[in-house]
Protein backbone atom coordinates (compact mmCIF):
# COMPACT_ATOMS: atom_id res chain seq x y z
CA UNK A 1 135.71 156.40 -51.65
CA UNK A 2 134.82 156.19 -47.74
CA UNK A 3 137.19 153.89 -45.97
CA UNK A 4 134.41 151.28 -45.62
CA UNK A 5 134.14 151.46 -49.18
CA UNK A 6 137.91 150.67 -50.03
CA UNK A 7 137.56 147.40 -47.02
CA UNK A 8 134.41 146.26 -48.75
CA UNK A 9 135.98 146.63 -52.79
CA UNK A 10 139.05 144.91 -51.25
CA UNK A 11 137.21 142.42 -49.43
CA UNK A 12 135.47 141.47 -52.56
CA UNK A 13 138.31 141.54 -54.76
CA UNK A 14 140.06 139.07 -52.33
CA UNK A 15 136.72 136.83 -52.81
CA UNK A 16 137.05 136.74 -55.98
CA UNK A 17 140.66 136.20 -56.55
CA UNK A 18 140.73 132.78 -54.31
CA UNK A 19 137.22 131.88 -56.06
CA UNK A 20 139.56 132.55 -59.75
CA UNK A 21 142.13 130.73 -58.35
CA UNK A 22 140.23 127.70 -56.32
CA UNK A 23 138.33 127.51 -59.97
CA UNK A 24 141.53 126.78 -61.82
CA UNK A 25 142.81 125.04 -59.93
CA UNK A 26 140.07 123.07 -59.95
CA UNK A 27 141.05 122.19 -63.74
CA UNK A 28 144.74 120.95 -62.90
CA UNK A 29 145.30 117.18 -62.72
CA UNK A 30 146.89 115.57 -59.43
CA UNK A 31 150.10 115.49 -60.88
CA UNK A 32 150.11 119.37 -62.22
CA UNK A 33 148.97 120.34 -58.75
CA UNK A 34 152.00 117.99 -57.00
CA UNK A 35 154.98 119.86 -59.27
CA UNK A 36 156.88 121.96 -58.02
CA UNK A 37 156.33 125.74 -59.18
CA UNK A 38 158.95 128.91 -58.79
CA UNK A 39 157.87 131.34 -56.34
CA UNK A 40 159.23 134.66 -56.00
CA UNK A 41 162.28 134.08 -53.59
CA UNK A 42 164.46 130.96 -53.20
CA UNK A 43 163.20 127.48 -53.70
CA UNK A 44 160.45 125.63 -55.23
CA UNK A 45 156.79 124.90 -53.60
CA UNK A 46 153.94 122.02 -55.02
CA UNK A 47 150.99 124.11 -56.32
CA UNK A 48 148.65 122.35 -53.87
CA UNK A 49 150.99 123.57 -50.42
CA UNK A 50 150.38 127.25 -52.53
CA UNK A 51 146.42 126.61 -52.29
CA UNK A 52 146.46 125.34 -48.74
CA UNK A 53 146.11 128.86 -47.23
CA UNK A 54 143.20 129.45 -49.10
CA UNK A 55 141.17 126.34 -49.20
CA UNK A 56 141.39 125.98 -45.34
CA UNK A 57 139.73 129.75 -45.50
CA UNK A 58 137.19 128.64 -47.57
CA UNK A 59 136.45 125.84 -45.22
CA UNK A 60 136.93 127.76 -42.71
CA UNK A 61 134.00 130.56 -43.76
CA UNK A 62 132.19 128.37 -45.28
């Protein structure tokens, strides 16, 4: 696969990843998406702060 091949298939495997993940999240109620969820590394963060990244790129592309 061509360079611009492998940006593209990772471009639209990032796409669809946040879509997958914006969808279910979509399902969670406000107090699931307020708890606070292990991440790999020290400490605790609320699902919703873990979305933030990529709902302001969605907004952000439109």
């Amino acid at each position: 696969m061509s360079a611009r091949g492998q940006i593209r298939a990772r471009y639209e495997y990032h796409e669809w990843a946040n879509g997958h993940g914006l969808d279910t999240a979509s399902k969670l109620s406000e107090e699931e998406l307020a708890r606070e969820v292990v991440r790999s590394g020290p400490g605790f963060t609320p699902t919703l702060d873990r979305l933030k990244p990529v709902l302001r790129e969605r907004l952000a592309t439109g």
